[in-house]
Structure formats: C-alpha cells, structure tokens
Protein backbone atom coordinates (compact mmCIF):
# COMPACT_ATOMS: atom_id res chain seq x y z
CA UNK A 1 53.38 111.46 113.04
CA UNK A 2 52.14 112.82 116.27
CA UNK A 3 52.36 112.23 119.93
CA UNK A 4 48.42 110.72 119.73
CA UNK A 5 49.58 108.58 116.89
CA UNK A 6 52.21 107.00 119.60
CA UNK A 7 49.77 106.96 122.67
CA UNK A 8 47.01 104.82 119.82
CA UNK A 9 49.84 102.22 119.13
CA UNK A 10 50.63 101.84 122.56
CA UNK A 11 47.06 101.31 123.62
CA UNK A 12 46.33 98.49 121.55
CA UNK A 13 49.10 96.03 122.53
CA UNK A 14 47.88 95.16 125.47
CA UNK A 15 44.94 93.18 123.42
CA UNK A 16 47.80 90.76 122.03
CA UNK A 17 48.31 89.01 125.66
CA UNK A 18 45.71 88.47 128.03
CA UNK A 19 48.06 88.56 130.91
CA UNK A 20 50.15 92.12 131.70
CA UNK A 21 53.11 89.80 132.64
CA UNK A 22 53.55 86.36 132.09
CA UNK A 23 57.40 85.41 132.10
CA UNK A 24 58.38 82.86 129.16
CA UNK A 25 60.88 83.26 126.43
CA UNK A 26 58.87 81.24 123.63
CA UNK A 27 57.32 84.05 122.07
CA UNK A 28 60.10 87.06 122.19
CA UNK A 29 62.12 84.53 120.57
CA UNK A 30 59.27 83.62 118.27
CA UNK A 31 59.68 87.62 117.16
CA UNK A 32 62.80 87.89 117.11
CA UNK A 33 63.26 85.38 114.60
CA UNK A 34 60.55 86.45 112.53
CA UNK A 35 61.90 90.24 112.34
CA UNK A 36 65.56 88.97 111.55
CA UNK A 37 67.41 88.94 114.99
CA UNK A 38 67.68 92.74 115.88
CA UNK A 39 68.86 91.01 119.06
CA UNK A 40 71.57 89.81 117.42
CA UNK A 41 73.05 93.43 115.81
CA UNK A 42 72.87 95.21 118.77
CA UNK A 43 76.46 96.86 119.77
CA UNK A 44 78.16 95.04 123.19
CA UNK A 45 75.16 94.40 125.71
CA UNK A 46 75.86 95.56 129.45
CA UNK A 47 72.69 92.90 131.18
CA UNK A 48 72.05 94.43 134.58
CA UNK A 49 69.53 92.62 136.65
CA UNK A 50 68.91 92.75 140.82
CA UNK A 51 66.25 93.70 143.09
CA UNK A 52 67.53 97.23 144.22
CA UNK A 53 69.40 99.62 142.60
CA UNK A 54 69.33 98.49 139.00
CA UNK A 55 68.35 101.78 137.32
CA UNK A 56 71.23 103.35 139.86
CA UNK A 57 73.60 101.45 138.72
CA UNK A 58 72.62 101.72 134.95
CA UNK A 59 72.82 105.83 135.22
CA UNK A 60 76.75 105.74 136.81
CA UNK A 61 77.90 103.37 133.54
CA UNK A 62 76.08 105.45 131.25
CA UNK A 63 77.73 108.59 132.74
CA UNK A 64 81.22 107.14 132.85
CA UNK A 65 80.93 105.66 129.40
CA UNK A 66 79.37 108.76 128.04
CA UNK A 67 82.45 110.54 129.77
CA UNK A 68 84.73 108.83 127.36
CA UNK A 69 83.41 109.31 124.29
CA UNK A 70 81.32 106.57 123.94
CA UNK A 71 77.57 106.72 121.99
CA UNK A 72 75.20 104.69 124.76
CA UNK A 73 72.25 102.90 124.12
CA UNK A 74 69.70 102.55 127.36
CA UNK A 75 66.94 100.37 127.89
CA UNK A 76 65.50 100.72 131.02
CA UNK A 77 61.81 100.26 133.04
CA UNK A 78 59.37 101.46 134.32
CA UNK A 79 58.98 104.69 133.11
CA UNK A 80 57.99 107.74 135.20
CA UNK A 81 56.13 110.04 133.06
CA UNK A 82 56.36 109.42 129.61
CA UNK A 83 56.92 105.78 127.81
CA UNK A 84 59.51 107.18 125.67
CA UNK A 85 62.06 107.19 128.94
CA UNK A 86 62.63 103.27 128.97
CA UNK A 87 64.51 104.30 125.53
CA UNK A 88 67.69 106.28 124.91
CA UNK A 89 69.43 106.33 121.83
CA UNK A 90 73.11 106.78 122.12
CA UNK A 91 74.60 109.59 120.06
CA UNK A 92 78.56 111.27 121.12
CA UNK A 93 77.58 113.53 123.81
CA UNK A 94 74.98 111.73 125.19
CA UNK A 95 72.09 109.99 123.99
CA UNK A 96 68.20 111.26 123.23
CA UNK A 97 65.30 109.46 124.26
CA UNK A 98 63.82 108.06 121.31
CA UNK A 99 60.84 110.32 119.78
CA UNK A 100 57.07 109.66 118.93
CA UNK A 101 57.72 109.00 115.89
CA UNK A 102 60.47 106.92 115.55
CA UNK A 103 59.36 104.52 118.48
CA UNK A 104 55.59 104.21 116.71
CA UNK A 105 57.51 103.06 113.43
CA UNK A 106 59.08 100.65 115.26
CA UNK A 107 56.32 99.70 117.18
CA UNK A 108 54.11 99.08 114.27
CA UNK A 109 56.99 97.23 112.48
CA UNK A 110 56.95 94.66 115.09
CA UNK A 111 53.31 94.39 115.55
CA UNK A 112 52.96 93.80 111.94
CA UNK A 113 55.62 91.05 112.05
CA UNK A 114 53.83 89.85 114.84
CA UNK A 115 50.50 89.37 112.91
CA UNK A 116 48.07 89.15 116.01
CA UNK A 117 49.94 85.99 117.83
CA UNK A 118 50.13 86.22 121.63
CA UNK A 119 52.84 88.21 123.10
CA UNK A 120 52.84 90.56 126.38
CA UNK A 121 52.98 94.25 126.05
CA UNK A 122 56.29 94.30 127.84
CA UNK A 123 57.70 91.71 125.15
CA UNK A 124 56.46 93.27 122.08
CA UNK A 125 57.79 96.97 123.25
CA UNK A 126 61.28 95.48 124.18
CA UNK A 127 61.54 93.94 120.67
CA UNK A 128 60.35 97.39 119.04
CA UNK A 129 63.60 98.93 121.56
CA UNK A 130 65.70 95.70 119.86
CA UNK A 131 65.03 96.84 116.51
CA UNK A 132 65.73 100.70 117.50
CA UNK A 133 68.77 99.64 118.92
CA UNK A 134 69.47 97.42 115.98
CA UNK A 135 69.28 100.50 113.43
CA UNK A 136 70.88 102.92 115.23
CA UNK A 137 75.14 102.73 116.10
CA UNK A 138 76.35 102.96 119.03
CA UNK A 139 79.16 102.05 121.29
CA UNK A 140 77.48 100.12 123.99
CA UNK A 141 73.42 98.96 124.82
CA UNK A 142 72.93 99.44 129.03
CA UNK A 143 70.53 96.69 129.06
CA UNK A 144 68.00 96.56 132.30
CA UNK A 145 66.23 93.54 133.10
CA UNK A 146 62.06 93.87 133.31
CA UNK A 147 61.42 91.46 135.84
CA UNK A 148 63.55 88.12 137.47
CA UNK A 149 66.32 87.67 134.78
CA UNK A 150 65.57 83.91 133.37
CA UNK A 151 62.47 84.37 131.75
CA UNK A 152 62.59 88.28 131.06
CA UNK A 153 62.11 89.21 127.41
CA UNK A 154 65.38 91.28 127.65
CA UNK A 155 67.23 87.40 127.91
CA UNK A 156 67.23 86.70 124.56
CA UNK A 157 70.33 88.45 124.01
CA UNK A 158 72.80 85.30 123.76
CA UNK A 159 75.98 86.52 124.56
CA UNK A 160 76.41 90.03 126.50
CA UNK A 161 79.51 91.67 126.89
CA UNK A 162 79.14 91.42 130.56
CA UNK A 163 76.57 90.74 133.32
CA UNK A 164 75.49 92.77 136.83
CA UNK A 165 73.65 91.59 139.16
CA UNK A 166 72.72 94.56 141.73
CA UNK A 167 71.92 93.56 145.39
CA UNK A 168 68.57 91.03 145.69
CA UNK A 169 65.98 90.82 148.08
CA UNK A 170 62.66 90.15 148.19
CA UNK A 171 60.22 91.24 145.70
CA UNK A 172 57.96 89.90 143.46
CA UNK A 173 57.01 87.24 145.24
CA UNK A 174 54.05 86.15 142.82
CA UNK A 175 56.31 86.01 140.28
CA UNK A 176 59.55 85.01 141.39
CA UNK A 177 59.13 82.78 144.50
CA UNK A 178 58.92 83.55 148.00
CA UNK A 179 62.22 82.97 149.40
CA UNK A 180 65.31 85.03 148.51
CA UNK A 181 67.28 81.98 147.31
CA UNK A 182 64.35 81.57 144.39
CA UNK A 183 65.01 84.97 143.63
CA UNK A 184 68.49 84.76 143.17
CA UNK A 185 67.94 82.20 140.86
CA UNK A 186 65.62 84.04 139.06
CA UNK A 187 68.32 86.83 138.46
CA UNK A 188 71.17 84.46 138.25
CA UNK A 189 69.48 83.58 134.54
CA UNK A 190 71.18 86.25 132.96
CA UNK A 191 74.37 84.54 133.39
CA UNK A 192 76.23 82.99 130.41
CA UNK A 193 79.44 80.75 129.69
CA UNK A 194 81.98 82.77 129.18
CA UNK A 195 80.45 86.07 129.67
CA UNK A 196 81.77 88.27 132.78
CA UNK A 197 80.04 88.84 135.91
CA UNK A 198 79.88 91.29 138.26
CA UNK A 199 77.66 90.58 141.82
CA UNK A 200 77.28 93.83 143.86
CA UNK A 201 77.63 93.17 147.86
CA UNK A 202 74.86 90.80 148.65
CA UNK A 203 73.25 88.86 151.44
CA UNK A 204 74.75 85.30 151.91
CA UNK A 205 72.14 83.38 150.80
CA UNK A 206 71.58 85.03 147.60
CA UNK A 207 75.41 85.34 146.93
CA UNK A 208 75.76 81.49 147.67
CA UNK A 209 73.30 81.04 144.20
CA UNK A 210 74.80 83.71 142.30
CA UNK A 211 78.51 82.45 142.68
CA UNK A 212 77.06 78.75 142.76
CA UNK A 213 74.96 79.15 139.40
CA UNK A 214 78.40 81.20 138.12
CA UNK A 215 80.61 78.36 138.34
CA UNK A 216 77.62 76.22 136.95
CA UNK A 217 77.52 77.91 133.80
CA UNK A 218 80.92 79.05 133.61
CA UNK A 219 80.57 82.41 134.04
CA UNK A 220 83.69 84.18 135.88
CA UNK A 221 82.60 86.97 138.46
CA UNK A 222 83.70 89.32 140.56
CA UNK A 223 82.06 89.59 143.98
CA UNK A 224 81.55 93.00 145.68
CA UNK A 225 83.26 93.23 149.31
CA UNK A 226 85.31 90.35 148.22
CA UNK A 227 87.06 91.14 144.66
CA UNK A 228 86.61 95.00 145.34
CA UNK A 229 85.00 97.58 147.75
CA UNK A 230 84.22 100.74 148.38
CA UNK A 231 83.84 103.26 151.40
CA UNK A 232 83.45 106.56 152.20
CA UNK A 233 87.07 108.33 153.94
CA UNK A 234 87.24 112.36 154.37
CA UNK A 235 83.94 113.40 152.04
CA UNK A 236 85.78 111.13 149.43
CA UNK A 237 84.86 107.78 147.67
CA UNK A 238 87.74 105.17 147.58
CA UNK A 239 87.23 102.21 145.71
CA UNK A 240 89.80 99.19 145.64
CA UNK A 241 89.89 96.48 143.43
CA UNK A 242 93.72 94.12 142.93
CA UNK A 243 94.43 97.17 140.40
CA UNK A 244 94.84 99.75 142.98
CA UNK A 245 92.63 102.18 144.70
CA UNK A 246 90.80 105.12 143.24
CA UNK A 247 90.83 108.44 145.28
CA UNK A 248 86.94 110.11 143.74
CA UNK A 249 84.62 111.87 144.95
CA UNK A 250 81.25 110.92 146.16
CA UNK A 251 78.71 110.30 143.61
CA UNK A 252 76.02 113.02 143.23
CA UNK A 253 73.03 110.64 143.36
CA UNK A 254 72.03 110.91 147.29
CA UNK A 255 72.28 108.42 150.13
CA UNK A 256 74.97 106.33 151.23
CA UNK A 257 73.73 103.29 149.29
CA UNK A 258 74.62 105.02 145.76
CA UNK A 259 78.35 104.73 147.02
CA UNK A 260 77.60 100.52 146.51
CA UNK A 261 75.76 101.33 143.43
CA UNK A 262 78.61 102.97 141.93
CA UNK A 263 81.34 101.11 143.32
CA UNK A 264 79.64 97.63 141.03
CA UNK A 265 79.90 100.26 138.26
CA UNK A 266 83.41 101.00 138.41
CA UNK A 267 84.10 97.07 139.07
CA UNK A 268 81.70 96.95 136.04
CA UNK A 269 83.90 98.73 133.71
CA UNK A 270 87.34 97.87 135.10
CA UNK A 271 86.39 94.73 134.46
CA UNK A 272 85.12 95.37 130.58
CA UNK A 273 87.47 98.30 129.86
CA UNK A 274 90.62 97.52 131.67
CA UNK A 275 92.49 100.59 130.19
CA UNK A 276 89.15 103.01 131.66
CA UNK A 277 90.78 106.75 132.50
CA UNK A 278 90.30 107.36 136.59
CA UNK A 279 88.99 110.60 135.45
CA UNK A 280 86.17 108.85 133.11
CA UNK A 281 85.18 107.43 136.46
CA UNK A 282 85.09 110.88 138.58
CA UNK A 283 83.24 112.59 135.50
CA UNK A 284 80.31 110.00 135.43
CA UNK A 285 80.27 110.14 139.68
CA UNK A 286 79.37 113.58 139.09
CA UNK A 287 77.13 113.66 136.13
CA UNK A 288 75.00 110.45 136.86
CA UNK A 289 71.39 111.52 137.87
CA UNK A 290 68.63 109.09 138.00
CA UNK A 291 65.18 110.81 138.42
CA UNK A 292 62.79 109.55 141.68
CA UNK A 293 66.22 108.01 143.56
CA UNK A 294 66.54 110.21 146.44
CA UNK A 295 65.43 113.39 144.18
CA UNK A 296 65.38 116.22 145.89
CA UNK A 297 62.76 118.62 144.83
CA UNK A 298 63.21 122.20 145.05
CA UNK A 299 61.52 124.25 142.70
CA UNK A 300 57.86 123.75 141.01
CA UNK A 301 54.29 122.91 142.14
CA UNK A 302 55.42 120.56 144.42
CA UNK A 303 57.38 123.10 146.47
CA UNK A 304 55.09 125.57 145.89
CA UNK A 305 52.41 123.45 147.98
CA UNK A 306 54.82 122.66 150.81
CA UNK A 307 55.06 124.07 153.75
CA UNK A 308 57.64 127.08 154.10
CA UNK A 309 60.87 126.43 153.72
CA UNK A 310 60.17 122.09 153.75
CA UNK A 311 62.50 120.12 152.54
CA UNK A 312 60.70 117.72 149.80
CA UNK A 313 62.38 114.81 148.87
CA UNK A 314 60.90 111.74 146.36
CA UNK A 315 62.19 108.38 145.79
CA UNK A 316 60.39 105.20 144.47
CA UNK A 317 61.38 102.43 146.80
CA UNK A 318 58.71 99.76 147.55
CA UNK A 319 59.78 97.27 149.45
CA UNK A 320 61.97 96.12 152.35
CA UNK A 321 65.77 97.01 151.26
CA UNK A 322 64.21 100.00 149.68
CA UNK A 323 63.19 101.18 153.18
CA UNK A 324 66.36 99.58 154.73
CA UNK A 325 68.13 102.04 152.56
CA UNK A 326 65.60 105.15 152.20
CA UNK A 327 65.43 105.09 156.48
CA UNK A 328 69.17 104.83 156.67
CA UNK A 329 69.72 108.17 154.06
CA UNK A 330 66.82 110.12 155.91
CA UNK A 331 68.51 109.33 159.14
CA UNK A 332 72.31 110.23 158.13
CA UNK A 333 71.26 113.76 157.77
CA UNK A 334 72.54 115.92 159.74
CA UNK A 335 69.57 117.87 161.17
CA UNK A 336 67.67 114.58 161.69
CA UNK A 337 67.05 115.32 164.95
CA UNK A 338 65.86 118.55 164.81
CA UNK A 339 63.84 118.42 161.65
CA UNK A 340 60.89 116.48 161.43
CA UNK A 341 60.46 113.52 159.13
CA UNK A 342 56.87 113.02 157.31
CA UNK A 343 56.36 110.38 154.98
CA UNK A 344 54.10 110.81 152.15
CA UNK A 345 53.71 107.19 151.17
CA UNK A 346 51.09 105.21 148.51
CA UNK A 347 52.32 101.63 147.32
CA UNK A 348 50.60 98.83 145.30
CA UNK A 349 48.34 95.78 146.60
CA UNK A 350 51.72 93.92 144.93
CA UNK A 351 53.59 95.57 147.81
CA UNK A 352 54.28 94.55 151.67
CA UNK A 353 53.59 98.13 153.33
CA UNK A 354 54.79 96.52 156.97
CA UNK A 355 58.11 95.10 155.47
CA UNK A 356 58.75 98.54 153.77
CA UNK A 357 57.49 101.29 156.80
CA UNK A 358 59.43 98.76 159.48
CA UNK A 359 62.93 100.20 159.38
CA UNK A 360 61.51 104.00 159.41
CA UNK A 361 59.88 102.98 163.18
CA UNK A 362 61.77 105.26 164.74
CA UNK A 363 62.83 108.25 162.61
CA UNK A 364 59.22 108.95 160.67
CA UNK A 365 57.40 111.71 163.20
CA UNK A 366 54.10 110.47 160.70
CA UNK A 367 52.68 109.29 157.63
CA UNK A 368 50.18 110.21 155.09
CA UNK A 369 48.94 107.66 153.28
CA UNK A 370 47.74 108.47 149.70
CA UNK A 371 46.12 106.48 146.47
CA UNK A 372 48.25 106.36 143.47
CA UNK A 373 46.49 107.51 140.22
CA UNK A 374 45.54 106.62 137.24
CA UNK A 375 44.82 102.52 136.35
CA UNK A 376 47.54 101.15 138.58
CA UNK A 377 46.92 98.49 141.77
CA UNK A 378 46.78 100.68 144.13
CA UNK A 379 46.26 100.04 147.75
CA UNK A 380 43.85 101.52 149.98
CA UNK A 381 45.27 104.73 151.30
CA UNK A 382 43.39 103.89 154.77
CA UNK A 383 44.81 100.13 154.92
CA UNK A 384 48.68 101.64 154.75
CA UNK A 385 47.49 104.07 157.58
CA UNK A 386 46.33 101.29 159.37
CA UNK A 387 49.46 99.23 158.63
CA UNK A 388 51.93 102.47 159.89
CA UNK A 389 49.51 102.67 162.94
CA UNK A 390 50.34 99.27 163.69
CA UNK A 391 54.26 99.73 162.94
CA UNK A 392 54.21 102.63 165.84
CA UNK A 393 53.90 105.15 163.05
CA UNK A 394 51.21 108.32 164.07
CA UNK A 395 48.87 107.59 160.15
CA UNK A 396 46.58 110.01 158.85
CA UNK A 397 44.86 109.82 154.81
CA UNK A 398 44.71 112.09 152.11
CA UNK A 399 43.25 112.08 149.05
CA UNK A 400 46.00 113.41 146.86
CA UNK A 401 49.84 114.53 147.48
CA UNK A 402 48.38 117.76 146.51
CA UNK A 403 46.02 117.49 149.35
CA UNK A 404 48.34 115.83 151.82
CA UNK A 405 50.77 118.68 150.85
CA UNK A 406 48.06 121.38 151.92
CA UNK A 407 47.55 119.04 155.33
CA UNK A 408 50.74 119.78 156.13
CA UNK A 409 50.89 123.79 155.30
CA UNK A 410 47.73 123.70 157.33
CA UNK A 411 49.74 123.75 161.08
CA UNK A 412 52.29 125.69 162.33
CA UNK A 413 55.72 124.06 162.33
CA UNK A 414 58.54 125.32 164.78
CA UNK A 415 60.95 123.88 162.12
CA UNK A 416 60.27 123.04 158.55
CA UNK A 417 59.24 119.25 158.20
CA UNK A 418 61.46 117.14 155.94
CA UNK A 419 58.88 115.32 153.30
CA UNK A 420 59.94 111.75 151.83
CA UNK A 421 56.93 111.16 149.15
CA UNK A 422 57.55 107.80 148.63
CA UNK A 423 55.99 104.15 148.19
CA UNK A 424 55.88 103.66 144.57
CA UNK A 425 57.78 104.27 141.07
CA UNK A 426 54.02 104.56 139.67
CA UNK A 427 53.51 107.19 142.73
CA UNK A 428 56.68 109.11 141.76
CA UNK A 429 55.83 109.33 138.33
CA UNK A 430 52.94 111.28 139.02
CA UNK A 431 54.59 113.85 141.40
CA UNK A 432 57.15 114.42 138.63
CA UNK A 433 54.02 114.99 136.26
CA UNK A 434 52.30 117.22 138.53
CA UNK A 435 55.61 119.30 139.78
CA UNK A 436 56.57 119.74 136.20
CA UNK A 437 59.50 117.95 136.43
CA UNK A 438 61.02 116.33 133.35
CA UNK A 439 62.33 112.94 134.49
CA UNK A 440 65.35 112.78 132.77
C-alpha cells in the first residue's frame, strides 16, 4: 500500500462532516460502539489536556516512561509535517510512528464501520488511532486532548489511569468561551471519579474550577506550587513534592517554562508510579525533545538562507501565554542585549496577533510578517504588520520565510540577528518541511 494510497483516504473524510470541528461526543461514541470499543482495550490512558504546554508535557512522560522500560503509545495533534506524527506506536525502546500502511487499514476499517454517517475528520482519525492502539500492546497510551476536554473525541475513554491538566489560558474562544473560567471548564471535562489528577501551576481563576469541578466529581488532585514545585538552583532542576526533593538536571527542551512542564510530569508519574527510579526521571529530562518548542535550528535550508552566523530559532506559540513565555526565553539569554531579536511571525485569522506580539514590546528590534501556506486560515501578512506597528514593533512583509530570510541577509549586521520564526504550529510545520527537518 503506498504513501498516495494514505494521502486518498485521508482526503475523503472530510466529506463525512460538513463542519472541520464541531465538539459533541454523540457520534465518536456512536463508532466506538459500532467497531467494538477499541476505547475500551487500550493499555492505562495518561489524558493530558490544557491550553499551553500539552505536547511538552506529553514528550517528558514519554521519555521517562520509555526510560524504564516501558512500550508507549502517543496520540498527539496537530501534526507538523506529516499526519502520521499524531501516532506513535509503543514498542521497548521507544515507539515508531505508525506507517502508511497500517494507519490506511485502520482508517478504512473505521470508515467502513462508519458507513457514510456524519462524523468530523478529527473524530473518525482518533477512532482509527483507538483501534491502532487497541491492536497493538503496550505499557501505557499518552493521550492528548484535540480541543477543550468535555466534548473532545479523545473523552470517550471512561476511566484513565490518570488526568493532567497543563496551564490554561485563553484560546479558542469560538469554541470554548471567552472568559478563562469557561475554559477551564472546558478542560476540567476530562476529569473522572476516582481517577487522579494532576493541575500544573495555574492562574487563580482557572485553578478555582479545576479544584472546584475536582471535588465535584470526585476526582483527587494534586496542585502544582501547592502539592509540589519546582525551581531552578545552581544550573540544576529541584523538584519537591511530600516524598522528598529530586536533585536533576535541567530538561533539554529550551526556555524556562519547560522546567513547569516537566515538573507536572514528574508529579505525573510520582503520582501513578510511586516506586518511579530518580534516574528514570533524569534520563527522560535529557532525552525529551518535542519538535517546533523552542527548536533551535542549526543546520539545513533554513540556515543556509540566514544571515551569517544568525541564530534561528522556531517555536509554534499563538497566543498570549505562548508569547508570555516565548518573550520571557528570548529575553533570559544571555547576549540579549547585544544580539538583535527579529521575529518572523504568520498566525491564523483564529488568532489575537496584539495579545500574542504584546509581551515581546520591548525585546523584538522588528518583525516580518509572513502568510502561512497551503489551505490553512491564514491572516494577512500586512494586517499583523500593521498590528506590531501598533504594539511599538518596527513591521515590514514578506512573501515567504524564504524571502523574509533573504530580507534579512540583504543588510549588513554588526552582530548576527537572533531569528524567532514563530506565530503558528501550521507555520512551523512548513519551515520544518522546507529546512528538511524531520519533526520527530
């Protein structure tokens, strides 16, 4: 079965839903009974929903479960380059993502069962991933959350081994409401009686529905800066739970915010695997990578286009913690005053470019605005220009990273610019296609 074979089944389940997203649980259950429960054979389900730092989180337990032995299965989203990504089939010694082949069978099962009734493209692919999962053993399932947490098609799973909730803030405001308390909510659907939670450090208001909807449901949870924390002492990583406190090192994902990323890990699997080795934990710190997070990119067409000697850097972040957190890495550097900061930046119409550019006011010397490719919303690259103008940000357009790339070659720098491509997961995906980059 070939690659095109894969890229034909994928193309025609969009037909099956007239709406790209449209968050109910009717019809993934619908499926899921008529193929047998896969959701119910699947081995213990990590859930992890949250606004930011989901997919973070998801690589440090996959590295420090992988680290002791265990087979992990990983369903995760969007994907950067190819579909395939959102899949990983656990196997001792780390997983594979699941092949053409194999993930067109599945497909094709499921659209079969489905016999032409209405179900979104992200439902029907999520029960092919079920049924994967279902067929293949494994230790674990890492289990990301689509979109919200209540409605998502990955909530059919009844009873998880645990739940995460990573930090939430505003996003998906069409979909999930407008204030951060209706978010919360949102993501506070994963929760179950009886099944563990863990809350990463979160603003009040959110943490006031988490813990509320928690005791609601009966879910016990620990609460990050409250039932553990973590901080950086002497280029080390100390975490602290009422175990004891870990001595590690800092995690190799970038920026200052992976430290709270991987401390909700460890509380993650302290929690689940009391009798976890400390040396499990410093293994997956080290080996964790998570493509478009902070990625530095040094080698490929991508470098090759940058100015001398720039220092090219590409995360995904969209919206206002994702700036929060992107401005406060860029500005912990070291050099940060001596070497420039250029932002190469195309988001969504989705997106709030104002809320996101805000915190980099001060630190971003300017900004080219680009369109994203391909069939995705994407804003106009003059609008975000406009937008930075009006944030106190110097704007100019290109029509292409490649071309904004060759803007910057074009003038003579007195010290090589630091380059934060940035905006968009959709955005990223496409400078790991065109660098050459395989995402994970």
């Amino acid at each position: 079965m070939t690659a095109a074979h894969f890229d034909t089944v994928l193309a025609r389940l969009p037909a099956l839903h007239p709406k790209l997203i449209d968050l109910s649980l009717d019809r993934m259950q619908r499926l899921m009974d008529d193929l047998g429960h896969p959701e119910r054979h699947l081995p213990p389900v990590i859930h992890v929903a949250g606004t930011n730092g989901k997919g973070s989180t998801v690589a440090f337990l996959r590295a420090m479960l992988e680290a002791t032995g265990a087979a992990v299965h990983v369903y995760t989203s969007p994907h950067l380059v190819r579909f395939n990504e959102r899949v990983r089939l656990g196997r001792a010694g780390g997983g594979i993502l699941i092949d053409d082949a194999h993930f067109a069978d599945v497909l094709e099962r499921c659209e079969a069962v489905n016999a032409g009734q209405p179900i979104s493209f992200f439902e029907i692919t999520t029960a092919a991933a079920f049924l994967a999962f279902s067929e293949v053993p494994a230790d674990y399932l890492l289990l990301e959350v689509g979109l919200g947490g209540r409605l998502d098609a990955t909530n059919v799973v009844e009873r998880p081994a645990l739940s995460v909730i990573t930090p939430v803030s505003m996003d998906h405001p069409e979909f999930l409401g407008t204030s951060v308390d209706k978010i919360a909510f949102e993501k506070a659907g994963i929760l179950k009686r009886g099944v563990p939670a863990v809350f990463a450090t979160q603003d009040e208001v959110a943490l006031d529905v988490l813990v509320r909807q928690a005791e609601r449901v009966g879910a016990p949870h620990r609460v990050g800066n409250q039932d553990f924390a973590t901080r950086e002492e002497n280029g080390r990583l100390i975490f602290e739970d009422d175990r004891g406190l870990l001595d590690l090192p800092l995690p190799r994902l970038a920026g200052r915010h992976q430290q709270g990323n991987a401390g909700t890990a460890i509380a993650a699997l302290r929690l689940l695997l009391p009798g976890i080795a400390p040396r499990a934990i410093e293994a997956g710190l080290l080996a964790a990578s998570w493509p478009a997070r902070l990625q530095r990119l040094t080698r490929g067409t991508v470098a090759d286009l940058a100015p001398l000697e720039a220092e090219i850097w590409l995360d995904g972040g969209h919206n206002a913690d994702g700036g929060r957190v992107l401005a406060a890495a860029m500005g912990e550097r070291e050099d940060r005053n001596t070497r420039p900061l250029v932002l190469i930046c195309g988001m969504l119409t989705t997106k709030d470019p104002k809320a996101f550019l805000d915190s980099f006011r001060d630190l971003t010397q300017e900004l080219i605005a680009v369109p994203i490719g391909d069939a995705h919303a994407g804003r106009n690259a003059a609008d975000i220009a406009a937008i930075a103008l009006a944030c106190g940000i110097p704007a100019a357009t290109c029509g292409s990273v490649a071309e904004a790339l060759g803007f910057l070659c074009a003038r003579p720098w007195l010290v090589p610019p630091r380059i934060l491509i940035t905006g968009s997961l959709y955005l990223a995906g496409d400078v790991l296609k065109l660098n050459g980059t395989p995402p994970m």
